[in-house]
N, C-alpha and C. Protein backbone atom coordinates (compact mmCIF):
# COMPACT_ATOMS: atom_id res chain seq x y z
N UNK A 1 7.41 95.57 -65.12
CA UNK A 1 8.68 94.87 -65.11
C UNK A 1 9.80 95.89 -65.26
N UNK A 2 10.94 95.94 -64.25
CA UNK A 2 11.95 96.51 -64.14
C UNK A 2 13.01 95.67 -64.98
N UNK A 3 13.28 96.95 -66.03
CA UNK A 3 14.88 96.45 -66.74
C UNK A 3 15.98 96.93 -66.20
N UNK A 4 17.09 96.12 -66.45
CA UNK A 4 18.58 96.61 -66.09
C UNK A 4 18.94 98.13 -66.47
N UNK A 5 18.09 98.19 -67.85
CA UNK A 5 18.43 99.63 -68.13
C UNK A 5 18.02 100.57 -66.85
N UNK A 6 17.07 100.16 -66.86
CA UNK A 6 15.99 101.37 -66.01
C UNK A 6 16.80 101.16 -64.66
N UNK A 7 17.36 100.18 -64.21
CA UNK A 7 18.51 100.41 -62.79
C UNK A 7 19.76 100.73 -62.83
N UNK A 8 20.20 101.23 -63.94
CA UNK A 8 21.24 101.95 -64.60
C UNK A 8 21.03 103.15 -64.29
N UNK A 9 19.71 103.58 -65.54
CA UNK A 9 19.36 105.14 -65.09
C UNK A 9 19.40 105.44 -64.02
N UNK A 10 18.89 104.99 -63.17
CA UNK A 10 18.22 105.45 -61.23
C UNK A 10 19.76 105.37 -61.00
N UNK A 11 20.30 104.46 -61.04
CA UNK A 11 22.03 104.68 -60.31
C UNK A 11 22.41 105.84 -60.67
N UNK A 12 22.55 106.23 -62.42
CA UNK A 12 23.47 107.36 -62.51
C UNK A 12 22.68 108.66 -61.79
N UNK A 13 21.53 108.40 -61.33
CA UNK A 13 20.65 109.53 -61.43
C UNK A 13 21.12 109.90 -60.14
N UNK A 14 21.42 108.89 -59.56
CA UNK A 14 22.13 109.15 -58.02
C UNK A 14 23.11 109.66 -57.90
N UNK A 15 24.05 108.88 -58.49
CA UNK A 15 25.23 109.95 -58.35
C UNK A 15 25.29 111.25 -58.93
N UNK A 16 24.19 111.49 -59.87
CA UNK A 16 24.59 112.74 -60.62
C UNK A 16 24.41 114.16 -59.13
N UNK A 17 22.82 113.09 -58.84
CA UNK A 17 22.86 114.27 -57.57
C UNK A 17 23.67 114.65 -56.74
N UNK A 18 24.84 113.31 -56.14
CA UNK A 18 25.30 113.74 -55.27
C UNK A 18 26.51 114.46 -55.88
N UNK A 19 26.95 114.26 -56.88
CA UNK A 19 28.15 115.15 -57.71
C UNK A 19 27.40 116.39 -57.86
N UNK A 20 26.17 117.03 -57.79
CA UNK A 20 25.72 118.36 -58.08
C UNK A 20 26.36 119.01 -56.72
N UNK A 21 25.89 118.17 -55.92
CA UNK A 21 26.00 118.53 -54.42
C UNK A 21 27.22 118.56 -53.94
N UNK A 22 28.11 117.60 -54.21
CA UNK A 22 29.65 117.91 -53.88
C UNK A 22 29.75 119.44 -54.36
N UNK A 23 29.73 119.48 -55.73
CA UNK A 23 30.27 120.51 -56.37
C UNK A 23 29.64 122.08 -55.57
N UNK A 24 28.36 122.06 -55.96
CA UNK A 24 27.63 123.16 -54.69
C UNK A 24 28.47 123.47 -53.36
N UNK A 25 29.12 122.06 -52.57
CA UNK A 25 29.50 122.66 -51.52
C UNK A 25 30.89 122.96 -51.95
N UNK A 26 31.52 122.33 -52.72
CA UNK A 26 33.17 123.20 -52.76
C UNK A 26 32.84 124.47 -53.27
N UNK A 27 32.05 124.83 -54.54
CA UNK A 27 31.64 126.24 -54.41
C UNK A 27 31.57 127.32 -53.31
N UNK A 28 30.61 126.49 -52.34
CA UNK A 28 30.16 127.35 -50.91
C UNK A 28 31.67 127.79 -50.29
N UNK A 29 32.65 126.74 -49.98
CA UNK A 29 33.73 126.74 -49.70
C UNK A 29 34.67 128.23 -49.82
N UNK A 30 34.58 127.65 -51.78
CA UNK A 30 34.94 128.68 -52.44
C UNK A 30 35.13 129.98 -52.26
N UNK A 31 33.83 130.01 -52.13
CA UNK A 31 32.88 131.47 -52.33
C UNK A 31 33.46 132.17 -50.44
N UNK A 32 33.41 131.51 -49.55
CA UNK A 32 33.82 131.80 -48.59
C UNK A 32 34.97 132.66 -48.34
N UNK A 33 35.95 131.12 -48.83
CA UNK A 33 37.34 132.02 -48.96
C UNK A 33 37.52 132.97 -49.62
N UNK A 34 36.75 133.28 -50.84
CA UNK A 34 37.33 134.27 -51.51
C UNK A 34 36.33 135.94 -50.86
N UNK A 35 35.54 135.61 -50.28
CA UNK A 35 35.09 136.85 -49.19
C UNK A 35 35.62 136.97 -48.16
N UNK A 36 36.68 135.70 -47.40
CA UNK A 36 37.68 136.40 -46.17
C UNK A 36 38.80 136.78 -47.10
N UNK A 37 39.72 136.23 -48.03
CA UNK A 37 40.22 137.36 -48.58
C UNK A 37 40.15 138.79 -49.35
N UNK A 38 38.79 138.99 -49.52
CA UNK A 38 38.58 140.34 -50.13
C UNK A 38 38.43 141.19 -48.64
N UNK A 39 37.95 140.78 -47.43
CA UNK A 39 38.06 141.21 -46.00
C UNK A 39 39.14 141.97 -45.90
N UNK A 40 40.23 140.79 -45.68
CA UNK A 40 41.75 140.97 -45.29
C UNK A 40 42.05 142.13 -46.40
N UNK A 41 42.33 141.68 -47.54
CA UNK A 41 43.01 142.67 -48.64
C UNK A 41 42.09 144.31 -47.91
N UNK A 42 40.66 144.44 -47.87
CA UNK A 42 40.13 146.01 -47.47
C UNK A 42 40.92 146.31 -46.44
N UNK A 43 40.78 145.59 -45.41
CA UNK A 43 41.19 146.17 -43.91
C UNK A 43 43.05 146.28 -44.21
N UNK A 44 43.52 145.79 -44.88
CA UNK A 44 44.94 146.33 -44.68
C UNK A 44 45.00 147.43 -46.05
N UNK A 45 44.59 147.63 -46.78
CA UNK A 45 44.09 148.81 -47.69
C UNK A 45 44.05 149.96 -46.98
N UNK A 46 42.54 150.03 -46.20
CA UNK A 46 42.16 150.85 -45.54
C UNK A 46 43.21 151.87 -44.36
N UNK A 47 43.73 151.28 -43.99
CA UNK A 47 44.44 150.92 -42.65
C UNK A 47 44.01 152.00 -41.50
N UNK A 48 43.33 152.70 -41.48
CA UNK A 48 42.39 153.06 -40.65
C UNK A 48 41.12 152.93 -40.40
N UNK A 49 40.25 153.51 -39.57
CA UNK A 49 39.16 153.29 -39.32
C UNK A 49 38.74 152.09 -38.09
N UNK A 50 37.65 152.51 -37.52
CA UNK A 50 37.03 150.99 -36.63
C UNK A 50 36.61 149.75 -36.90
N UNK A 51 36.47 148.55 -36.04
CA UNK A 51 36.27 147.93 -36.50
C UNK A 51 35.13 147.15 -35.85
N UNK A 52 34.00 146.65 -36.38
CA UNK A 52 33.19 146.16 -35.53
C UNK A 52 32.91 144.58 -35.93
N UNK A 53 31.99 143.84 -35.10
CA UNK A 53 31.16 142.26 -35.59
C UNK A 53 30.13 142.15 -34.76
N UNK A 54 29.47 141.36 -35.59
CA UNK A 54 28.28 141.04 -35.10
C UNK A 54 28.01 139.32 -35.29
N UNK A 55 27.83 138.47 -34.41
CA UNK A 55 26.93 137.29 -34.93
C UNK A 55 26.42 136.62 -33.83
N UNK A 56 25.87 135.28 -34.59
CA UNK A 56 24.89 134.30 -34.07
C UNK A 56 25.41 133.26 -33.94
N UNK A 57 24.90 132.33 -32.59
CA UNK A 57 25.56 131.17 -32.72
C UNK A 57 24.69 130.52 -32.14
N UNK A 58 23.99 129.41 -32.55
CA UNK A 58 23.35 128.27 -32.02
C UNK A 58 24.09 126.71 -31.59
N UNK A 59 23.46 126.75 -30.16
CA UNK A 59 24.45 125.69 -29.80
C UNK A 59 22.74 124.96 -29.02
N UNK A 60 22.76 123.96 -29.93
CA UNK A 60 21.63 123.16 -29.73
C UNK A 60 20.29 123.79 -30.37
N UNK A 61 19.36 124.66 -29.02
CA UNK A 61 18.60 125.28 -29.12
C UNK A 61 18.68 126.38 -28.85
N UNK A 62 19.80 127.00 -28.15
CA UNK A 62 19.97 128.08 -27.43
C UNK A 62 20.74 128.79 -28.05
N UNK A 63 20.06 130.04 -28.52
CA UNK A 63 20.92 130.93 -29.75
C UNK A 63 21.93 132.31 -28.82
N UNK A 64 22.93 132.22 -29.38
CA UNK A 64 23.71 133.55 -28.19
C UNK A 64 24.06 134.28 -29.79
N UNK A 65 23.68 135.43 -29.08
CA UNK A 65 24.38 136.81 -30.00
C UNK A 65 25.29 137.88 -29.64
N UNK A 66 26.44 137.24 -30.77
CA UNK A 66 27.50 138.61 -29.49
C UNK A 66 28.19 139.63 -30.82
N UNK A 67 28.36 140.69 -29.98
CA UNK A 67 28.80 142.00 -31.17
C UNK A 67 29.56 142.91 -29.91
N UNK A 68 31.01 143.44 -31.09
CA UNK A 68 31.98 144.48 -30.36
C UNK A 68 32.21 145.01 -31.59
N UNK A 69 32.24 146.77 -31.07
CA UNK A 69 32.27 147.61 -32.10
C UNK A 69 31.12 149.18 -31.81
N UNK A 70 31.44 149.89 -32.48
CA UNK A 70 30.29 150.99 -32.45
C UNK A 70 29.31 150.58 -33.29
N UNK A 71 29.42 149.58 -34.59
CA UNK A 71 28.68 149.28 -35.51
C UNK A 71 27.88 148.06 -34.73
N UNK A 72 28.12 147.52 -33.86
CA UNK A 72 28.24 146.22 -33.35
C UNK A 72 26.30 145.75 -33.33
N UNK A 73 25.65 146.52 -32.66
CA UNK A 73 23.67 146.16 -32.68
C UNK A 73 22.99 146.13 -33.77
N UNK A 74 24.12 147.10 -35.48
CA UNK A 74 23.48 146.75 -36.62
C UNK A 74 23.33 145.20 -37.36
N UNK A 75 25.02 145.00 -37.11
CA UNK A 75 25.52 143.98 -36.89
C UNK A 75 25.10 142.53 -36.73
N UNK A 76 24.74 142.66 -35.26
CA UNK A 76 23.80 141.32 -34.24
C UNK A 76 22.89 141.60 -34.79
N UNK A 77 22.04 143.00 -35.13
CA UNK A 77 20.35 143.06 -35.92
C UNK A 77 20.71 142.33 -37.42
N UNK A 78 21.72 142.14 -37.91
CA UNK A 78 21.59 141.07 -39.44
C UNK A 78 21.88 140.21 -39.35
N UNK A 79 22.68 139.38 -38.12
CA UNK A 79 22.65 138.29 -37.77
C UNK A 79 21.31 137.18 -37.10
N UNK A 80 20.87 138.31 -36.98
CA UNK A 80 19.43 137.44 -36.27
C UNK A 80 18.73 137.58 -37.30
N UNK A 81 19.10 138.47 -38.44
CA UNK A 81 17.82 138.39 -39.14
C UNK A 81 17.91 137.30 -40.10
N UNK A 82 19.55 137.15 -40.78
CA UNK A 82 20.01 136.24 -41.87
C UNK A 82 20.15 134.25 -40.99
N UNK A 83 20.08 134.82 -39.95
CA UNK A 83 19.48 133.00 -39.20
C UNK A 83 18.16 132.76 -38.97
N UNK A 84 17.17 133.89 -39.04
CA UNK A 84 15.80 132.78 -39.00
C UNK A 84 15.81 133.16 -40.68
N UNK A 85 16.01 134.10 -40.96
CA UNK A 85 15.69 132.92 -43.10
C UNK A 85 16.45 132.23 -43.47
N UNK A 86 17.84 131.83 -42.33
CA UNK A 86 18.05 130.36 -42.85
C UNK A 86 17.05 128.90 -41.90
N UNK A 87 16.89 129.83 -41.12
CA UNK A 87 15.82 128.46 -40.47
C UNK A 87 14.32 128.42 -41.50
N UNK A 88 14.03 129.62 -41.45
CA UNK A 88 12.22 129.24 -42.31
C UNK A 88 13.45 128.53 -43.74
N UNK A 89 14.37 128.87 -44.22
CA UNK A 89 14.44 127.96 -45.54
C UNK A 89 14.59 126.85 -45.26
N UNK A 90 15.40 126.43 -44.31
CA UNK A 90 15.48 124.74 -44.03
C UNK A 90 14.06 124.28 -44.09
N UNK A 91 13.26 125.18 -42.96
CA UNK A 91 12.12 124.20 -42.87
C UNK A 91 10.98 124.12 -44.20
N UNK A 92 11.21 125.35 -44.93
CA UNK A 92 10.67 125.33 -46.38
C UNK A 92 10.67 123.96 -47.37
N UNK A 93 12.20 124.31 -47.22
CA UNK A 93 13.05 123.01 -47.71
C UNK A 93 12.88 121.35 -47.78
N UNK A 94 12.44 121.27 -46.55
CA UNK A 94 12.41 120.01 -45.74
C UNK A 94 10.92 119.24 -45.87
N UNK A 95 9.85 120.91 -45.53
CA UNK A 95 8.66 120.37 -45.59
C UNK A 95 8.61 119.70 -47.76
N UNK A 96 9.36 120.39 -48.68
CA UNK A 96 9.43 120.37 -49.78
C UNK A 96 9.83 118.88 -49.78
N UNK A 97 10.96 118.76 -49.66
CA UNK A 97 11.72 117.59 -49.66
C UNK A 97 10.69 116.00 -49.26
N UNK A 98 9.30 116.40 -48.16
CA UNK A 98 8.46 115.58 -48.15
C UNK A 98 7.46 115.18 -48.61
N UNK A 99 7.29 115.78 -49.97
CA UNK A 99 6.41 115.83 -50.17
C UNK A 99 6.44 114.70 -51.31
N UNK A 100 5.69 113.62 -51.83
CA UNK A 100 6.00 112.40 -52.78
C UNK A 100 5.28 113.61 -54.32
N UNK A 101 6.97 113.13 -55.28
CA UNK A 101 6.87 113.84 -56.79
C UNK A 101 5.68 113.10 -57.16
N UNK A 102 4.46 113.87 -58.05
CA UNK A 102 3.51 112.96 -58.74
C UNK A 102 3.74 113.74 -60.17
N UNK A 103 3.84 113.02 -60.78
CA UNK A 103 4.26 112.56 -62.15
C UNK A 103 3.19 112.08 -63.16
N UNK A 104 2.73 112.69 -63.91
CA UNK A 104 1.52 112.28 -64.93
C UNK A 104 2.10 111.71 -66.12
């Protein structure tokens, strides 16, 4: 027999997750912006030197990698490398995520 309490708990338990998760992504956010401004602030610091990029972009299934720069193939080589360990983590993740909690 299910009490009111016990559908209390499970509610807050819900939202607590998804408030972990809001918060996680304004972090991510966060954390973003405050690495394109530490970018900007070097490169006008610096004010010389080259400049290179490298990345990845998946559009569907079809991954394109583009890089300009002399640094530019180290670049595209950490971009391909930092997108399949975000793919094996998703799928880490996911296969995790299916699996039913057993609870003793």
């Amino acid at each position: 027999m299910v009490t009111s309490q016990e559908n209390t708990e499970d509610a807050n338990n819900g939202s607590s997750g998804s408030r972990r998760i809001l918060v996680l992504f304004i972090m991510g956010i966060f954390i973003i912006f405050l690495g394109v401004v530490v970018l900007i602030a070097a490169a006008m610091l610096s004010g010389s030197g080259s400049t290179s990029f490298g990345g990845f972009i998946f559009i569907g299934p079809i991954p394109i990698i583009v890089g300009e720069g002399p640094e530019a193939p180290w670049l595209m080589a950490m971009a391909v490398v930092l997108a399949v360990m975000g793919i094996v983590t998703f799928l880490i993740m996911r296969r995790q995520m299916g699996k039913p909690n057993v609870q003793g």
